[in-house]
N, C-alpha and C. Protein backbone atom coordinates (compact mmCIF):
# COMPACT_ATOMS: atom_id res chain seq x y z
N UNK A 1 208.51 -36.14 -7.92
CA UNK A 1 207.47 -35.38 -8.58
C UNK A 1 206.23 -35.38 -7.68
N UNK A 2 205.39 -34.06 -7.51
CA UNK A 2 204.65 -34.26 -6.83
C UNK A 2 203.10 -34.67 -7.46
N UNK A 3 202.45 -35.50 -6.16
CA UNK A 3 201.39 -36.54 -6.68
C UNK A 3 200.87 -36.05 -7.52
N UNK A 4 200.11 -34.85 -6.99
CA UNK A 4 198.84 -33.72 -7.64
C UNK A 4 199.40 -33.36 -9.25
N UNK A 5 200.32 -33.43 -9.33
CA UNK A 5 201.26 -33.30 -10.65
C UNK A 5 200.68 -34.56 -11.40
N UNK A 6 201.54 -35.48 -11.12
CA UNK A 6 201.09 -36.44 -11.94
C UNK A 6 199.95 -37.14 -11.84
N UNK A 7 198.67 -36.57 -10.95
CA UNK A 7 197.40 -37.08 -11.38
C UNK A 7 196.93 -36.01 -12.90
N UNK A 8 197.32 -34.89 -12.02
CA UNK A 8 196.95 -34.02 -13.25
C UNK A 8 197.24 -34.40 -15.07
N UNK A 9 198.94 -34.38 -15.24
CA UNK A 9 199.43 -35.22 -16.11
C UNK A 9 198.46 -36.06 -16.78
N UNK A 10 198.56 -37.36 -15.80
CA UNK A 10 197.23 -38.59 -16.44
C UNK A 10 196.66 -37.85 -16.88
N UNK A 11 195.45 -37.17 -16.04
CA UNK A 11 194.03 -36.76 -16.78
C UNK A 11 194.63 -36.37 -18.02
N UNK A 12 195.28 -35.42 -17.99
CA UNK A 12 195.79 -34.41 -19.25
C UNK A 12 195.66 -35.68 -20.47
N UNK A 13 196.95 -36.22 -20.13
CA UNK A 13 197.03 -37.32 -21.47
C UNK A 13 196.22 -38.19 -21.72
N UNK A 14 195.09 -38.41 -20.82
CA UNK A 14 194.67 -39.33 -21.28
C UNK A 14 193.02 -38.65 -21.79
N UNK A 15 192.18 -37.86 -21.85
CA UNK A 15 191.74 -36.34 -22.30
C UNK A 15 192.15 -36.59 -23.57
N UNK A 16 193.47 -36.14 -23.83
CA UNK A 16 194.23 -35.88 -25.18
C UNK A 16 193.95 -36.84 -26.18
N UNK A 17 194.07 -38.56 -25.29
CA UNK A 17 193.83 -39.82 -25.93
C UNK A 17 193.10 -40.18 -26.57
N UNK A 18 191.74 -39.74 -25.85
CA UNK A 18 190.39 -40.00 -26.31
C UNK A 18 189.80 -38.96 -27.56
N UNK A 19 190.54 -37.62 -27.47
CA UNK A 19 190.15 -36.81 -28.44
C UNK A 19 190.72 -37.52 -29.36
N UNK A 20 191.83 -37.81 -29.18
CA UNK A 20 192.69 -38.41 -31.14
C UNK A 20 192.03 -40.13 -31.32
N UNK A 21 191.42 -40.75 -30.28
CA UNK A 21 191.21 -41.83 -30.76
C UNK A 21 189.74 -41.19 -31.13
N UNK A 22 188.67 -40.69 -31.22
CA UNK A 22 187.35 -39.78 -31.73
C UNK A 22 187.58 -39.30 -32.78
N UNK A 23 188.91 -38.83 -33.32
CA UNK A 23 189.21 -37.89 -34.35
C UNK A 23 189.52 -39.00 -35.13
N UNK A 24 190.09 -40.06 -35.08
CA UNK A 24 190.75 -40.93 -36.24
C UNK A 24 189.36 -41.95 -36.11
N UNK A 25 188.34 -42.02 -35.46
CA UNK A 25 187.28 -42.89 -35.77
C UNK A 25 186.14 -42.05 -36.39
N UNK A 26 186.45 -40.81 -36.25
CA UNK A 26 185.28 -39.90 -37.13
C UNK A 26 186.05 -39.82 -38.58
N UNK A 27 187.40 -39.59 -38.67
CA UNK A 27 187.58 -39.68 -40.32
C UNK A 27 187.51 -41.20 -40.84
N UNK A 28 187.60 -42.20 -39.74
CA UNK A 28 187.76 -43.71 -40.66
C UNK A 28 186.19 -43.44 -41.39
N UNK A 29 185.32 -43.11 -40.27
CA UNK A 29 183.38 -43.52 -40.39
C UNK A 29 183.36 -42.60 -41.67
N UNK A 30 184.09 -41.46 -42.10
CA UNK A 30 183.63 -40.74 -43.05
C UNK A 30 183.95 -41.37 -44.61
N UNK A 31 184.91 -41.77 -44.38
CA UNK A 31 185.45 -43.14 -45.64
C UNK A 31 184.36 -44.28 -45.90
N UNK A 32 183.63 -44.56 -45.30
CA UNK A 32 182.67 -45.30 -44.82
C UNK A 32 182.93 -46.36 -44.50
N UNK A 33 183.67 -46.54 -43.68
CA UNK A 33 184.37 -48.35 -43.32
C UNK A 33 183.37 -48.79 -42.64
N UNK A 34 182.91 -49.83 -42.93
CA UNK A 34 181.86 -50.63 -41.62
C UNK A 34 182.47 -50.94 -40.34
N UNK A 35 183.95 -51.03 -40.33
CA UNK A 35 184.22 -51.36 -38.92
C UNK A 35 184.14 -50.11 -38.14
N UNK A 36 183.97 -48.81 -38.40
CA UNK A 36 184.13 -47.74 -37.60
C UNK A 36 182.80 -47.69 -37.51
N UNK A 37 181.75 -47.50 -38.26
CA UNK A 37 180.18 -47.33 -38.04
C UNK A 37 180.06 -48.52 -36.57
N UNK A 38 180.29 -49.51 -37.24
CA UNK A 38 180.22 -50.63 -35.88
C UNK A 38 180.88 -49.91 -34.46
N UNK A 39 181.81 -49.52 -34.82
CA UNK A 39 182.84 -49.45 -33.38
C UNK A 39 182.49 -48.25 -32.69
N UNK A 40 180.95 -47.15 -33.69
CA UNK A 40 180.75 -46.47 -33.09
C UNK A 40 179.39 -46.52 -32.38
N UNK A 41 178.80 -47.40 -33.14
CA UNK A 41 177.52 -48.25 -32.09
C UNK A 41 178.13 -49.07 -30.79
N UNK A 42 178.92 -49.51 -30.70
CA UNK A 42 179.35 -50.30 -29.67
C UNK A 42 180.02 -48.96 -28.69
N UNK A 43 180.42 -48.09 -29.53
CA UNK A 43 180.93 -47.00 -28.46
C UNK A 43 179.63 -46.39 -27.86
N UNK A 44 178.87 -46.10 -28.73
CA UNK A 44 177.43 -45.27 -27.82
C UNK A 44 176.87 -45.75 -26.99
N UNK A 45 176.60 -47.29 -26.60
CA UNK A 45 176.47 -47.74 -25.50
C UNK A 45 176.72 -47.16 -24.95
N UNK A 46 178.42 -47.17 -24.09
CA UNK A 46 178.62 -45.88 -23.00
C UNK A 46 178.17 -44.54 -22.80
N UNK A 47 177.79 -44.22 -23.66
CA UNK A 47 177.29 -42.97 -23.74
C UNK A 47 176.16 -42.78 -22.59
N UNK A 48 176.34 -41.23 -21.91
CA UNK A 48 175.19 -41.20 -21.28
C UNK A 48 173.63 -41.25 -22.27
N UNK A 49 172.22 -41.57 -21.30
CA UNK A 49 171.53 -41.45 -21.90
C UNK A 49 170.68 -40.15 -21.45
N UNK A 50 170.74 -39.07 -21.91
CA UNK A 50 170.01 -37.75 -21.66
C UNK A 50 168.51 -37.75 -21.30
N UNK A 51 167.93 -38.87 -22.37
CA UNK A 51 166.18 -39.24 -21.50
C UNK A 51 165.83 -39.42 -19.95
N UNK A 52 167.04 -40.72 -20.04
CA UNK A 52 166.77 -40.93 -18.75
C UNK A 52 167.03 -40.59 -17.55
N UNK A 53 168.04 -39.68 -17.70
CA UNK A 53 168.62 -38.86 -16.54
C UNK A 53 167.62 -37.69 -16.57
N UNK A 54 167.00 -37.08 -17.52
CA UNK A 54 165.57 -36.49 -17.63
C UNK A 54 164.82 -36.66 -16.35
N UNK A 55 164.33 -38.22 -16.85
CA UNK A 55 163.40 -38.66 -16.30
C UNK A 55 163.68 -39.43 -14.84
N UNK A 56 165.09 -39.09 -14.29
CA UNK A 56 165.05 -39.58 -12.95
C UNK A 56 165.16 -38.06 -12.36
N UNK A 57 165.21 -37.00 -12.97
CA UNK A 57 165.02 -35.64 -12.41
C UNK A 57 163.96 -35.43 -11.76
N UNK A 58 162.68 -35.42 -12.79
CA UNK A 58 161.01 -35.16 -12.86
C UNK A 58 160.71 -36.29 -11.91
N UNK A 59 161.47 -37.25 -11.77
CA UNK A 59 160.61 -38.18 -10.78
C UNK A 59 161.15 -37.80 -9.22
N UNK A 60 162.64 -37.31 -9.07
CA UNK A 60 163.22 -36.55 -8.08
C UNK A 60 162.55 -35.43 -7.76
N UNK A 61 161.89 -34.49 -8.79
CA UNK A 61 161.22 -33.12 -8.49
C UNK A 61 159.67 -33.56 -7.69
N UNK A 62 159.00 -34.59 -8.54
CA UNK A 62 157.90 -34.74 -7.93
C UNK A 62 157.96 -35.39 -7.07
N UNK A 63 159.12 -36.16 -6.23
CA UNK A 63 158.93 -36.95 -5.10
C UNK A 63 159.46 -35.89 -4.37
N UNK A 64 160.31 -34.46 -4.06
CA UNK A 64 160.35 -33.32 -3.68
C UNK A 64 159.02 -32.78 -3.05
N UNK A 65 158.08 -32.51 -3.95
CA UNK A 65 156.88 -31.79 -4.17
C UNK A 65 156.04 -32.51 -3.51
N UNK A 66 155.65 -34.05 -3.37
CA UNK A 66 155.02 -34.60 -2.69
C UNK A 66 155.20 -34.88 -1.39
N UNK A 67 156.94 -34.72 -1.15
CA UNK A 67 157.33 -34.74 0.61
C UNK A 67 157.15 -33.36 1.26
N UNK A 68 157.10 -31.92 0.56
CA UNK A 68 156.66 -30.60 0.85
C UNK A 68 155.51 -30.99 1.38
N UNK A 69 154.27 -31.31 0.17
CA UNK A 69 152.91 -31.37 0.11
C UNK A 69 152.34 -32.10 1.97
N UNK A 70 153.38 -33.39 1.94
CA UNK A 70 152.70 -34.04 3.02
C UNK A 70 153.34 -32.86 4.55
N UNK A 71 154.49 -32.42 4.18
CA UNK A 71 155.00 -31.86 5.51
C UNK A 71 153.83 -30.55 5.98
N UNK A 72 153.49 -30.10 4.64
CA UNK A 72 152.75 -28.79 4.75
C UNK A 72 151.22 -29.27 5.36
N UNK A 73 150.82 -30.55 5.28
CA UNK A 73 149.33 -31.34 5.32
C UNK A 73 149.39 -31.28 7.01
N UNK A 74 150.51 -32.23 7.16
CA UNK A 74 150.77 -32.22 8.43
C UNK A 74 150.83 -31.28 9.70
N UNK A 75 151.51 -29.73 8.78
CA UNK A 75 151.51 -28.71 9.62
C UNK A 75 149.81 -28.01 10.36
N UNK A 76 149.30 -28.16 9.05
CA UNK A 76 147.94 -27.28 9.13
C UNK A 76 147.20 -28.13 10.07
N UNK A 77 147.09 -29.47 10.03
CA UNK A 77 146.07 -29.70 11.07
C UNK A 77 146.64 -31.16 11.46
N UNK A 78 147.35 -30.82 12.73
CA UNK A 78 148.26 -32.23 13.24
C UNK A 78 147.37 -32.80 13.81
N UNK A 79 145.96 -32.96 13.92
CA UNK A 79 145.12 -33.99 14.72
C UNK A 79 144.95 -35.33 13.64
N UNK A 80 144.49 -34.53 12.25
CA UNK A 80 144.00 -35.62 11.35
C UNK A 80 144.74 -36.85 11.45
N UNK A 81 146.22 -36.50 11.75
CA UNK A 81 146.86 -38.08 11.26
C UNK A 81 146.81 -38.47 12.35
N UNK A 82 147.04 -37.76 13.42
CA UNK A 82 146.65 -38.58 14.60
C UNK A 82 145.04 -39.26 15.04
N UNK A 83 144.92 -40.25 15.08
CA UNK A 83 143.62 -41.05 15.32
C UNK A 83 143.81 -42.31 16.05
């Protein structure tokens, strides 16, 4: 069988895995079992966190903007930094 096959495969089934293990922990939580509420705080951990990947953007954009700023400083009058 070829590799690319059965990497594909994996992903496939295991994709599949995670949807039915999500699906049988969203109907346990709807019953209201405390062990699924729990097991889904302990699952959100993993979860990405959307703030902070936010906020390593805006700090990526403005450290962008400030390496422009100095290249453009530099262009206009190359004596200043030299001293």
């Amino acid at each position: 069988m070829d590799p690319n096959l059965k990497a594909g495969l994996l992903i496939a089934f295991a994709l599949a895995g995670v949807i039915v293990v999500m699906v049988l922990l969203a109907r346990w939580a709807r019953r209201g079992s405390k062990g699924a509420i729990l097991s889904g705080a302990l699952l959100s951990i993993f979860a990405p966190d959307p703030e902070f990947e936010k906020n390593i953007r805006l700090a990526e954009e403005a450290r962008q903007e400030q390496h422009e700023e100095d290249e453009e400083g530099e262009d206009r009058d190359p004596l200043a930094c030299k001293k």
